[in-house]
C-alpha atoms as a PDB file:
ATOM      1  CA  UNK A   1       0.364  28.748   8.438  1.00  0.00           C
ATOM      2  CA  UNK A   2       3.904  27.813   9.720  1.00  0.00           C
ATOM      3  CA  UNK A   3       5.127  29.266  13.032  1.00  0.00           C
ATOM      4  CA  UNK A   4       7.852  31.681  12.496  1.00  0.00           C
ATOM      5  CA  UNK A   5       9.064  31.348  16.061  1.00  0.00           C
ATOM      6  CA  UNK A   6      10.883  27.879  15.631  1.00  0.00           C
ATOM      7  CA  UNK A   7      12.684  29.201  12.941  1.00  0.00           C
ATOM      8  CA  UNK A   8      16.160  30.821  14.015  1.00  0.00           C
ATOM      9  CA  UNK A   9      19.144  31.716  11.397  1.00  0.00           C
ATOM     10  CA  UNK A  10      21.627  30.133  14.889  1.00  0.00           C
ATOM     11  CA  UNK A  11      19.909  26.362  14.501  1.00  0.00           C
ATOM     12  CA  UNK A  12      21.225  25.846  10.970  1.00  0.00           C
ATOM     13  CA  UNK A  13      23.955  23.090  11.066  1.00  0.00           C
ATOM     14  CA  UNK A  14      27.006  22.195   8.895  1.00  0.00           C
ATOM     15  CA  UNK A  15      25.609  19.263   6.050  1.00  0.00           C
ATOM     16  CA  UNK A  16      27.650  16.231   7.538  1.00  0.00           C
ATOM     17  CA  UNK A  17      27.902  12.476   6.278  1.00  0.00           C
ATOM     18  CA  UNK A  18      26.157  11.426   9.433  1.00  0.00           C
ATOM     19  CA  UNK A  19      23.250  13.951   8.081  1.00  0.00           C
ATOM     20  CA  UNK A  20      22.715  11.062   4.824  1.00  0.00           C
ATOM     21  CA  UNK A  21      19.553   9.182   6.082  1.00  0.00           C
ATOM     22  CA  UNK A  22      18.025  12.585   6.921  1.00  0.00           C
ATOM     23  CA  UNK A  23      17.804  13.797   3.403  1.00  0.00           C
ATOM     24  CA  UNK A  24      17.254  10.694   2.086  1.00  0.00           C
ATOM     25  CA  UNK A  25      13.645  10.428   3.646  1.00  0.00           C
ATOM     26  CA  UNK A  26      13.018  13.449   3.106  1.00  0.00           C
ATOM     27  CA  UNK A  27      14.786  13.575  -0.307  1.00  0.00           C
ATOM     28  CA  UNK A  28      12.766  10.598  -1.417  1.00  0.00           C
ATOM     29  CA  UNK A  29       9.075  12.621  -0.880  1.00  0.00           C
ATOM     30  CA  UNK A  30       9.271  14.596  -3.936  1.00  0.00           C
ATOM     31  CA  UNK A  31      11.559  11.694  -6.313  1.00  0.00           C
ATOM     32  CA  UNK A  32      13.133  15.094  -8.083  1.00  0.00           C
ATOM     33  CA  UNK A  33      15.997  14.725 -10.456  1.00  0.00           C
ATOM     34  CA  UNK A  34      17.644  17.615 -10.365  1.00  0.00           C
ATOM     35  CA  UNK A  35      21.426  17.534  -9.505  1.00  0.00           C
ATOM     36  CA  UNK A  36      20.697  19.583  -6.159  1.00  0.00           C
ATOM     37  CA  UNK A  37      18.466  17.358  -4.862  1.00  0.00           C
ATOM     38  CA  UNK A  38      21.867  14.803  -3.855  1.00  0.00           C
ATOM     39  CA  UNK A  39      23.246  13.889  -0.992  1.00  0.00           C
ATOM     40  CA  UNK A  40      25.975  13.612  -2.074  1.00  0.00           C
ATOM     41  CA  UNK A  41      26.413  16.873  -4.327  1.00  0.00           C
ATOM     42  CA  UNK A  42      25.466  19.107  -0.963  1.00  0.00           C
ATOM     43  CA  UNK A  43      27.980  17.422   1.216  1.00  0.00           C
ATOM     44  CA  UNK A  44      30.663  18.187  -1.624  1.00  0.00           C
ATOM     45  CA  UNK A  45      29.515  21.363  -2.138  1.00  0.00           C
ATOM     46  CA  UNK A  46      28.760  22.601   1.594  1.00  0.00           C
ATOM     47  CA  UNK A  47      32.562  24.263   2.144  1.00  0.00           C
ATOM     48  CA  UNK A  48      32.387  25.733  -1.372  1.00  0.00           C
ATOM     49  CA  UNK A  49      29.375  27.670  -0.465  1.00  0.00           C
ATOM     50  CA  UNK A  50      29.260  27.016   3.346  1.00  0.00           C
ATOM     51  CA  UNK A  51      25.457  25.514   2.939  1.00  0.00           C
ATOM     52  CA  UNK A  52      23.888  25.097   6.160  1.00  0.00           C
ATOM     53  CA  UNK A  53      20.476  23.213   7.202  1.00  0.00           C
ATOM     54  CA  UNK A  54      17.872  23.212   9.954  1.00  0.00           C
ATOM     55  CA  UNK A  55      14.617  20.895   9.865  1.00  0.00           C
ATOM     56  CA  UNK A  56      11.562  23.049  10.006  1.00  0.00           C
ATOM     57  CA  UNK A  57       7.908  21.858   9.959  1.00  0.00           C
ATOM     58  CA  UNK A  58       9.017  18.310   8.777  1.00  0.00           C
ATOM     59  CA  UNK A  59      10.813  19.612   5.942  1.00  0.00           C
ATOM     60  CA  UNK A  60      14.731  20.409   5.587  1.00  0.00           C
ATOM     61  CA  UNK A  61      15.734  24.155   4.818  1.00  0.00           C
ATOM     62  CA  UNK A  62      19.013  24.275   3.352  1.00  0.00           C
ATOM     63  CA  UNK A  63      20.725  28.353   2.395  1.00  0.00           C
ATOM     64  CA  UNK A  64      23.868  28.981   1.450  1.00  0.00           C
ATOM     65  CA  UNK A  65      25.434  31.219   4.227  1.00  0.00           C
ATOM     66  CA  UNK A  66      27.913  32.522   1.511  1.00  0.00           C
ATOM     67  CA  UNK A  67      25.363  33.397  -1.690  1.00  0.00           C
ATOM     68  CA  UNK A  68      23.081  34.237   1.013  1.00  0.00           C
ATOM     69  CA  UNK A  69      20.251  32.469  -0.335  1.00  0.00           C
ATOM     70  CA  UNK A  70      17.699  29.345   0.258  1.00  0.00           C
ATOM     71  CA  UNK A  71      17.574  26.444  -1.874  1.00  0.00           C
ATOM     72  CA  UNK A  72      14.126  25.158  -2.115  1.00  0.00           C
ATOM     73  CA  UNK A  73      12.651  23.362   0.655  1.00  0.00           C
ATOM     74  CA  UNK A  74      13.312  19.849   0.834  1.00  0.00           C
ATOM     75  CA  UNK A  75      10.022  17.738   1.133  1.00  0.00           C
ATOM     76  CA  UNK A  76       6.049  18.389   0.962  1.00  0.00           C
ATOM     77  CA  UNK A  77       5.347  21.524  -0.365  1.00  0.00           C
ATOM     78  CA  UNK A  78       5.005  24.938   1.247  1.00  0.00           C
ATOM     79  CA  UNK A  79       2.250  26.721  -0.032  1.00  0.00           C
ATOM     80  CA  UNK A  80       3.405  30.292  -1.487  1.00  0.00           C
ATOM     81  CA  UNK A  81       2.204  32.408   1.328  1.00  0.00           C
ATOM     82  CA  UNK A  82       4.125  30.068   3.793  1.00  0.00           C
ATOM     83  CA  UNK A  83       7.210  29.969   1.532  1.00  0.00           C
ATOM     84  CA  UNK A  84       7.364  33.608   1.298  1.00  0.00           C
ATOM     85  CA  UNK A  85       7.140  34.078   4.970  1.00  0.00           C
ATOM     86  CA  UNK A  86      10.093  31.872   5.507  1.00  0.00           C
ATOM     87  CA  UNK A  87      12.105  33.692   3.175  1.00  0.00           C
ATOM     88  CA  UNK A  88      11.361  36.875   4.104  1.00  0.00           C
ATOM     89  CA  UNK A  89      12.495  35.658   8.043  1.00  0.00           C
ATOM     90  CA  UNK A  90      15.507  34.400   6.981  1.00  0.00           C
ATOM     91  CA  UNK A  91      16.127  37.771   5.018  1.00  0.00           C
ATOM     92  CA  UNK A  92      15.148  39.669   8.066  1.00  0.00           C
ATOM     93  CA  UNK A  93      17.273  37.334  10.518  1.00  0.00           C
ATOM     94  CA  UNK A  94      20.297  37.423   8.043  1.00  0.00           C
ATOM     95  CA  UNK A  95      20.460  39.875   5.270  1.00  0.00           C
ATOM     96  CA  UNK A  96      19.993  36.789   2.937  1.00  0.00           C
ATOM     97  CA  UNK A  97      18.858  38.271  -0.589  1.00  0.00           C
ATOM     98  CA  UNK A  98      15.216  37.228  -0.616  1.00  0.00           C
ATOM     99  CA  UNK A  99      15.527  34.137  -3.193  1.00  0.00           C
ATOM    100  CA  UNK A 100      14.957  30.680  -3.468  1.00  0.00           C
ATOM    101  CA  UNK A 101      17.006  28.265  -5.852  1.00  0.00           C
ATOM    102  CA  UNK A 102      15.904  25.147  -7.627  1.00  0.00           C
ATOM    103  CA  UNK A 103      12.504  25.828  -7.786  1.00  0.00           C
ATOM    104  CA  UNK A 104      10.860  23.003  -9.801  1.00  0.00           C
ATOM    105  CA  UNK A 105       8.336  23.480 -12.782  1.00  0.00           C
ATOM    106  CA  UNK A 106       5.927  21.086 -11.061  1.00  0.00           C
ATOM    107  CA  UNK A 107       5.894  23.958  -8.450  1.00  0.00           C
ATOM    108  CA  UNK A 108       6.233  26.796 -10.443  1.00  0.00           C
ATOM    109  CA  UNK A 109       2.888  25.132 -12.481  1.00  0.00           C
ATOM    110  CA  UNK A 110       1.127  24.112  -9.625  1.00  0.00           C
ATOM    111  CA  UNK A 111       0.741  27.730  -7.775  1.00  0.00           C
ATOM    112  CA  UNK A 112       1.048  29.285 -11.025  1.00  0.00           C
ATOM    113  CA  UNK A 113      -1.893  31.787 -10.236  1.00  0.00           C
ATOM    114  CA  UNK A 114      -0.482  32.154  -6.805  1.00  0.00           C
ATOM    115  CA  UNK A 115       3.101  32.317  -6.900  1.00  0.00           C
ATOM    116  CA  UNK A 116       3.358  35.647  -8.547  1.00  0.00           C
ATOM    117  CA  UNK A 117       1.619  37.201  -5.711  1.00  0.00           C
ATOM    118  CA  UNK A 118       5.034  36.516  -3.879  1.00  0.00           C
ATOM    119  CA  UNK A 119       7.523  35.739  -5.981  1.00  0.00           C
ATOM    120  CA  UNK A 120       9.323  37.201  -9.032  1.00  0.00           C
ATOM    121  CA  UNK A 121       9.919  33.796 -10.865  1.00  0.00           C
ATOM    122  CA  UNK A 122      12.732  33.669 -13.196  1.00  0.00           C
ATOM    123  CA  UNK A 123      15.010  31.628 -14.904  1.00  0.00           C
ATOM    124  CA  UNK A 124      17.846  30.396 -16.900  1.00  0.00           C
ATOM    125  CA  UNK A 125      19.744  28.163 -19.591  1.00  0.00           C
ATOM    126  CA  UNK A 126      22.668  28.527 -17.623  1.00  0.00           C
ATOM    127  CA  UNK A 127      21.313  26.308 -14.394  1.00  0.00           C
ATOM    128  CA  UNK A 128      19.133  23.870 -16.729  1.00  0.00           C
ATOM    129  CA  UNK A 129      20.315  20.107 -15.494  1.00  0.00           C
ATOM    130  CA  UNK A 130      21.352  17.840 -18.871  1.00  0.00           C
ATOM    131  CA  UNK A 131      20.012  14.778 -18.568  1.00  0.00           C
ATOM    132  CA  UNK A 132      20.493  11.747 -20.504  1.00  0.00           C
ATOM    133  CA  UNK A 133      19.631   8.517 -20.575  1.00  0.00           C
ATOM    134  CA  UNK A 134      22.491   5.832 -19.630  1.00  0.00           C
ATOM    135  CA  UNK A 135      21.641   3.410 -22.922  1.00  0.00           C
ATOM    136  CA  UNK A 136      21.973   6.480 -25.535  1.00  0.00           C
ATOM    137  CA  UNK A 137      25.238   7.039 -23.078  1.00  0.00           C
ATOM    138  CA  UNK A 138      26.349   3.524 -23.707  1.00  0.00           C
ATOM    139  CA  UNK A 139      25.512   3.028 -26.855  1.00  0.00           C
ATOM    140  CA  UNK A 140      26.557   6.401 -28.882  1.00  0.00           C
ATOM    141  CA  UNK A 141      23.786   5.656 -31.568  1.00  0.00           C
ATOM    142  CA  UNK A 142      23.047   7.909 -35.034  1.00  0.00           C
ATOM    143  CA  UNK A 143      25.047  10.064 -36.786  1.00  0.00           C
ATOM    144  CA  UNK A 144      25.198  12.913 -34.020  1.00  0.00           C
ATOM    145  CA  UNK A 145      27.356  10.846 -31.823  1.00  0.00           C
ATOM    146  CA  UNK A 146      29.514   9.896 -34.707  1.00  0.00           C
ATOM    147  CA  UNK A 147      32.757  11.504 -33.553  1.00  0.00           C
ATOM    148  CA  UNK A 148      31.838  10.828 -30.175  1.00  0.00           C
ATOM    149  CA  UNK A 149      32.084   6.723 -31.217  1.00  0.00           C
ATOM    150  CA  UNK A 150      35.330   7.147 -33.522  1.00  0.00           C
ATOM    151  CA  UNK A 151      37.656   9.181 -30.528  1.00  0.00           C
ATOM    152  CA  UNK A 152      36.500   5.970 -29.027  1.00  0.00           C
ATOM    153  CA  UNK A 153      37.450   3.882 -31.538  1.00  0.00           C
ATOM    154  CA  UNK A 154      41.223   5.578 -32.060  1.00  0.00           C
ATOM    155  CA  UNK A 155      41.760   5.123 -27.915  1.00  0.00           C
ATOM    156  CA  UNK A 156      40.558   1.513 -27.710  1.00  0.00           C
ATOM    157  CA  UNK A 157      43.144   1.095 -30.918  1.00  0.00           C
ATOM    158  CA  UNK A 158      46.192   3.029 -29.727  1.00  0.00           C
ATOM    159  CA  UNK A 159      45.753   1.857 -25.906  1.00  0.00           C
ATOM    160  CA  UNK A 160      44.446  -1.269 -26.761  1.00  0.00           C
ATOM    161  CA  UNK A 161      45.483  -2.570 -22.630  1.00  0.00           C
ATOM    162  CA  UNK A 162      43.848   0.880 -21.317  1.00  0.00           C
ATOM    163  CA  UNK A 163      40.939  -0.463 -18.679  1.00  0.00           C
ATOM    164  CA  UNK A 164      38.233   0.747 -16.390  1.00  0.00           C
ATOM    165  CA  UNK A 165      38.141  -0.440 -13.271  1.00  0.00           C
ATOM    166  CA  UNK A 166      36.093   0.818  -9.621  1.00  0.00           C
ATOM    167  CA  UNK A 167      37.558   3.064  -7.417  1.00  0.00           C
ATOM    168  CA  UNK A 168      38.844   1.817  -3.626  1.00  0.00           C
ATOM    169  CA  UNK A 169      40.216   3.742  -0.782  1.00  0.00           C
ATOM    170  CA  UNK A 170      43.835   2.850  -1.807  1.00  0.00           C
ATOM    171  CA  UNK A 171      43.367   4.581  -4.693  1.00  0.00           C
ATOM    172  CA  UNK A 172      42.429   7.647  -3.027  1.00  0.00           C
ATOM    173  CA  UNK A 173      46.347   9.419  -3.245  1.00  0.00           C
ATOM    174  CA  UNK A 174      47.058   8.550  -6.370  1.00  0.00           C
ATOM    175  CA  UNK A 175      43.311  10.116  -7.600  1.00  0.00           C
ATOM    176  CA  UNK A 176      44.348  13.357  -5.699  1.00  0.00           C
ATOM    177  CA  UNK A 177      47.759  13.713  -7.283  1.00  0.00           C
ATOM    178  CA  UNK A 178      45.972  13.107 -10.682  1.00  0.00           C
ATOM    179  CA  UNK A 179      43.496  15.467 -10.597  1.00  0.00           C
ATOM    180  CA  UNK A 180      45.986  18.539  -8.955  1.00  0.00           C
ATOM    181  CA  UNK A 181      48.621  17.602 -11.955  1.00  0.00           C
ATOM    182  CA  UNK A 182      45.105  18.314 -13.958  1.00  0.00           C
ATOM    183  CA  UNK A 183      43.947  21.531 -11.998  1.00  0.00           C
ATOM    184  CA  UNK A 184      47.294  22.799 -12.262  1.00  0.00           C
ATOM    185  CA  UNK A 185      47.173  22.858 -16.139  1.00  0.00           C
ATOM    186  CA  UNK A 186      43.938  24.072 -16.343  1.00  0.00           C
ATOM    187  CA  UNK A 187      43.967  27.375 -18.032  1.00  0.00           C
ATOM    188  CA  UNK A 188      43.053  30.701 -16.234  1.00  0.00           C
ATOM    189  CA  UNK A 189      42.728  29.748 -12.603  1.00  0.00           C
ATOM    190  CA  UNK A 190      38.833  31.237 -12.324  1.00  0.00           C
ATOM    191  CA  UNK A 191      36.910  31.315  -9.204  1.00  0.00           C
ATOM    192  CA  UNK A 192      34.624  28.394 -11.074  1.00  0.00           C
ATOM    193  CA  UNK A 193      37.495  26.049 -11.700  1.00  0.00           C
ATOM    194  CA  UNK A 194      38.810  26.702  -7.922  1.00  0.00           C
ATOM    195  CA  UNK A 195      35.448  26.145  -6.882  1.00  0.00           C
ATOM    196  CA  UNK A 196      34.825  23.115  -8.398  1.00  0.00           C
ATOM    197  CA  UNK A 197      38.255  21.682  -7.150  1.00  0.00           C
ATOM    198  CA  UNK A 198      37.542  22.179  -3.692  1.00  0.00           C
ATOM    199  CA  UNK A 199      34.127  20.505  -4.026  1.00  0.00           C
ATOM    200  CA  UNK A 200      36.326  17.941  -5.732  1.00  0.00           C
ATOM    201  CA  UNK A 201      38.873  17.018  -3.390  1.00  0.00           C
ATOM    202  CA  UNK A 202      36.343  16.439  -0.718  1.00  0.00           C
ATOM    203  CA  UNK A 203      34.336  13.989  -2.627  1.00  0.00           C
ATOM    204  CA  UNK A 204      37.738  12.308  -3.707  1.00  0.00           C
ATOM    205  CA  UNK A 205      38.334  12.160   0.211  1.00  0.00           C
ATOM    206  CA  UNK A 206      35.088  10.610   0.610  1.00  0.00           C
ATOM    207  CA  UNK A 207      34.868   8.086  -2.209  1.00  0.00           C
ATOM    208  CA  UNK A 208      34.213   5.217   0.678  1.00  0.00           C
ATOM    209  CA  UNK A 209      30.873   7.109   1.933  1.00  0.00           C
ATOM    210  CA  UNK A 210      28.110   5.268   1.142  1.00  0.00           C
ATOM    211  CA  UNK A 211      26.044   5.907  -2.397  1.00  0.00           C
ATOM    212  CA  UNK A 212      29.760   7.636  -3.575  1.00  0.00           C
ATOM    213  CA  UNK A 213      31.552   5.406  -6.563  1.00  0.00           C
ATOM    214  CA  UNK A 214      34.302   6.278  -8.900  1.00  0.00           C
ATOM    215  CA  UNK A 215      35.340   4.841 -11.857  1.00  0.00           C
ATOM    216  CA  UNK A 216      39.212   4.938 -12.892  1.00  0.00           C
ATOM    217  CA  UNK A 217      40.390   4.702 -16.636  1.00  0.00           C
ATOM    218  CA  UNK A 218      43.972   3.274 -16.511  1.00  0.00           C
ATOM    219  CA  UNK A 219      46.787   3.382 -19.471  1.00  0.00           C
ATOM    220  CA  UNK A 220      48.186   0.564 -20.667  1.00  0.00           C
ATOM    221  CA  UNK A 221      50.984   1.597 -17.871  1.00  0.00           C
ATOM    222  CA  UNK A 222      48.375   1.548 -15.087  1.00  0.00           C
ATOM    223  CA  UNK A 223      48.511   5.588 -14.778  1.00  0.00           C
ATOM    224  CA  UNK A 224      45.042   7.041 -14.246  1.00  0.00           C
ATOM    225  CA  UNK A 225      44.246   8.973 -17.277  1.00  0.00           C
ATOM    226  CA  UNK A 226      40.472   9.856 -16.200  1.00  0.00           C
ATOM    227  CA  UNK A 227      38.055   9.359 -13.024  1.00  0.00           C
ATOM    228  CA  UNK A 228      34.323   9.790 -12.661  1.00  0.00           C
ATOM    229  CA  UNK A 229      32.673  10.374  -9.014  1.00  0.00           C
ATOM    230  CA  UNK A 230      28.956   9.549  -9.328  1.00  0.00           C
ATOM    231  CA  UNK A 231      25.993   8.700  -6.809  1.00  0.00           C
ATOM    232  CA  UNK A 232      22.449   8.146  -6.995  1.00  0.00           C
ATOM    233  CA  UNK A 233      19.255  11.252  -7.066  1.00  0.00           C
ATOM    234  CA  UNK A 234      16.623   8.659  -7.133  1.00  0.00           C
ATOM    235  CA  UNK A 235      16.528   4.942  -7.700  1.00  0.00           C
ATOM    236  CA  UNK A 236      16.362   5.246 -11.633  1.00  0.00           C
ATOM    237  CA  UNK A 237      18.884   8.803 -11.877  1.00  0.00           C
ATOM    238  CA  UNK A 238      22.469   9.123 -10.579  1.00  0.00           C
ATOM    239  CA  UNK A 239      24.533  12.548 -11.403  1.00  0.00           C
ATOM    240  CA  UNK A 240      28.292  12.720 -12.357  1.00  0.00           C
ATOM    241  CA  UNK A 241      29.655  14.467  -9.578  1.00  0.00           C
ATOM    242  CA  UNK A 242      32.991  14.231 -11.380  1.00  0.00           C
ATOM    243  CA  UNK A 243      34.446  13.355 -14.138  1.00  0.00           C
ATOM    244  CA  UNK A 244      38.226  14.267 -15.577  1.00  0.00           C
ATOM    245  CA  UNK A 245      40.491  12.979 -18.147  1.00  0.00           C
ATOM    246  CA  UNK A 246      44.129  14.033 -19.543  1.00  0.00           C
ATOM    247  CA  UNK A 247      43.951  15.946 -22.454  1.00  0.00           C
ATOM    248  CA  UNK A 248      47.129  13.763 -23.298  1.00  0.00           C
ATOM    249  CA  UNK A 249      45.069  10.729 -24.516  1.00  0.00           C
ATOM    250  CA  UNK A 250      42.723  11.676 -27.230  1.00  0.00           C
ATOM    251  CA  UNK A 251      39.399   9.986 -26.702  1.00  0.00           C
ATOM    252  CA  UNK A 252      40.221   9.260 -22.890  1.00  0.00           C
ATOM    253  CA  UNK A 253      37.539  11.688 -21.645  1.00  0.00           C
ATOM    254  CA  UNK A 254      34.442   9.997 -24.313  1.00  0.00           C
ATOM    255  CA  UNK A 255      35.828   6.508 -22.869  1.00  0.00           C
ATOM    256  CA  UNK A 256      35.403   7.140 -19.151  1.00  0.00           C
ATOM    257  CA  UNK A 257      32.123   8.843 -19.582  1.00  0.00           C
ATOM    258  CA  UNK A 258      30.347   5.744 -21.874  1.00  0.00           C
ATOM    259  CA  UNK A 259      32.315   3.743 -19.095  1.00  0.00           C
ATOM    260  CA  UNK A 260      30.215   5.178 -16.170  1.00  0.00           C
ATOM    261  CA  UNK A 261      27.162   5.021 -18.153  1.00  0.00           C
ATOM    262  CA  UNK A 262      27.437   1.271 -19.399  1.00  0.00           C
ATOM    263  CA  UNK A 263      28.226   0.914 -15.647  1.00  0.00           C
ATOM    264  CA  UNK A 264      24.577   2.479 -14.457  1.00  0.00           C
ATOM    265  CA  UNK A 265      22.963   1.211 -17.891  1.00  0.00           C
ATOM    266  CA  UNK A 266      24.233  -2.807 -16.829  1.00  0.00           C
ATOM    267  CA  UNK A 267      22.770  -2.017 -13.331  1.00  0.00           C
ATOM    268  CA  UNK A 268      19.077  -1.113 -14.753  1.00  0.00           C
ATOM    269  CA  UNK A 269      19.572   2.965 -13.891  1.00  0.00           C
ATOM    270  CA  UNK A 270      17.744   4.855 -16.720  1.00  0.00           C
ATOM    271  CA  UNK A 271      18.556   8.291 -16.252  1.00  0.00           C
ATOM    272  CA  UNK A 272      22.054  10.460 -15.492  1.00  0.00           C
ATOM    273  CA  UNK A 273      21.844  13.751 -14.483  1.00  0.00           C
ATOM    274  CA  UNK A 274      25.237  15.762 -15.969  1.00  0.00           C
ATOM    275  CA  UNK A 275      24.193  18.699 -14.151  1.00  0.00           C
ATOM    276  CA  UNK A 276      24.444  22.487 -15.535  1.00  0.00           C
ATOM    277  CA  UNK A 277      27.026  24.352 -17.896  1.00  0.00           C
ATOM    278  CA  UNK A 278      26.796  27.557 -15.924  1.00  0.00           C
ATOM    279  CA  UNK A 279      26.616  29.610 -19.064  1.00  0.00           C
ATOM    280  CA  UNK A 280      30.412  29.031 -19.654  1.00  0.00           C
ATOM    281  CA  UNK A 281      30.654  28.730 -23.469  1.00  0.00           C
ATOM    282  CA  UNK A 282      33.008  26.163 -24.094  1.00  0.00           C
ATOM    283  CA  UNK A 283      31.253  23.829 -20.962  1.00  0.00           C
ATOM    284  CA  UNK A 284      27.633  23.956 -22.911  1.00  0.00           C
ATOM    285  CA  UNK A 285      29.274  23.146 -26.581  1.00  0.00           C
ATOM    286  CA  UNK A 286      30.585  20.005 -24.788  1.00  0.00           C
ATOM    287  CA  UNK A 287      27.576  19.189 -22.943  1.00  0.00           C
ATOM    288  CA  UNK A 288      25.759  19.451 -26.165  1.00  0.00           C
ATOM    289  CA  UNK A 289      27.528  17.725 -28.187  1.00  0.00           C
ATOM    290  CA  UNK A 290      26.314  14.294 -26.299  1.00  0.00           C
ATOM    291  CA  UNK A 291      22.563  15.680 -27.355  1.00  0.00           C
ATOM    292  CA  UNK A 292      20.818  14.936 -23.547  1.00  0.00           C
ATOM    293  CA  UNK A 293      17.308  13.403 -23.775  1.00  0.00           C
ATOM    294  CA  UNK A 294      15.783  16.697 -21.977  1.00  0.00           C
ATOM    295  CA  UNK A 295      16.786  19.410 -19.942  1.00  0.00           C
ATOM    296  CA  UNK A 296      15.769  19.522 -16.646  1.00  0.00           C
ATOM    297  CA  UNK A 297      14.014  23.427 -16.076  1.00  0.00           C
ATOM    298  CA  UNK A 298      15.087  24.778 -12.550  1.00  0.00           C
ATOM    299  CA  UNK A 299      13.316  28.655 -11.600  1.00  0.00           C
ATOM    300  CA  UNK A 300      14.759  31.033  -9.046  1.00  0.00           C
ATOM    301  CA  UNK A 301      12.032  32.906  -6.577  1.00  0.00           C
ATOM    302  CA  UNK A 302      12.766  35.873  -5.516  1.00  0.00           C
ATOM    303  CA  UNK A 303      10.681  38.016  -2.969  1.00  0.00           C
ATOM    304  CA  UNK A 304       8.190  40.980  -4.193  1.00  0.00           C
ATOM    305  CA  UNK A 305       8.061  42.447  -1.035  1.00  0.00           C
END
């Protein structure tokens, strides 16, 4: 049974880059693919949802200070009992709201006679991780990925010069001005789309951190029409952090995102994680359209008692 005593809501710390090797050990024990188990995508995310961490009994306990919840420990596996009584003393310490995020179904199946002692266990569509694999990625087979092959195919033939080519840290201000000019004509302004940009801007500011590439597609004119920020999950998964393209080049966004994936697919990377559609209509019509190999089931705990 864990000790409750070395467990204080004042020792979690801000995620910082000098943080990286941390998670990766412990990152590696459990080999997960889903999109929160990153580096990369906490570090982006931490000022977005001021995510905080303290190592606890060898493992890594990461909450979100503003949702006021716990993402799911990082490492070996807390039995239910134990992972109840952590949540309920960070609930007690902090108000949080009782829950734990990113559950996985190996869990979930594992304590399945258990976990429902403790735990209310949902889920939803709306946080499932896409995941594809980077050859169906590259190489836009069948008659489902039609369209996605012929917007392709009228790019390549009306910017016939247009290349992709690796970010560097001189391109850093002209990837900023890029994707504000995009931001800016984004429709609606939502707390999502502000969100995301803030997350954004700090990877863009970070694109030299190591395990963070980009991928720029330039116009015949050398403009950047479209970026892609990705990083590795586990040695055979990376997730798309990022990826944007002008709506003023048809077929610019299908070329940058076969672009990163012929990228990982060259490189012997099987897997990319494309990460959730949040239940936002338009976002999972898109997503599905590139038919991913699987989704990727995530569960939310939340506290009985």
């Amino acid at each position: 049974m864990v000790t409750m005593n070395n467990l204080n809501i004042s020792k979690f710390q801000l995620i910082e880059l000098k943080d990286r090797e941390l998670f990766a050990r412990k990152l590696s024990i459990l080999n997960r693919q889903s999109c929160e188990c990153s580096f990369n995508n906490l570090f982006f995310w931490s000022d977005v949802y001021d995510e905080r961490f303290v190592e606890f009994e060898e493992r890594l306990i990461v909450a979100s200070f503003n949702e006021k919840s716990m993402m799911f420990p990082i490492g070996e596996y807390f039995e239910p009992e134990e992972l109840a009584t952590i949540t309920r003393e960070l609930r007690e310490q902090s108000q949080f709201d009782g829950s734990v995020y990113d559950a996985p179904r190996d869990y979930v199946n594992k304590f399945a006679t258990v976990l429902p002692s403790f735990f209310k266990i949902e889920t939803s569509l709306d946080y499932d991780d896409y995941i594809h694999t980077t050859e169906s990625l590259t190489k836009l087979s069948g008659k489902k990925l039609n369209k996605k092959r012929n917007l392709i195919s009228q790019f390549r033939s009306e910017y016939p010069n247009a290349k992709s080519v690796p970010t560097t840290v001189e391109d850093i201000p002209a990837i900023h001005k890029f994707a504000s000019k995009l931001n800016e004509a984004a429709e609606g302004g939502t707390t999502t789309l502000n969100d995301e940009f803030k997350a954004q801007q700090k990877a863009i500011n970070h694109l030299d951190a190591p395990n963070t590439e980009g991928l720029l597609l330039l116009s015949d004119k050398e403009e950047i029409i479209a970026f892609s920020i990705f990083g590795p999950i586990n040695d055979d998964t990376f997730d798309i952090h990022f990826e944007k393209a002008s709506r003023e080049f048809k077929g610019a966004a299908q070329v940058i995102n076969q672009a990163t994936a012929e990228l990982l697919f060259q490189r012997g990377i099987t897997y990319i994680n494309r990460e959730q559609d949040l239940g936002i209509a338009g976002l999972r019509q898109a997503k599905n359209s590139y038919k991913p190999e699987y989704m990727l089931k995530r569960y939310r705990l939340k506290l009985l008692t």
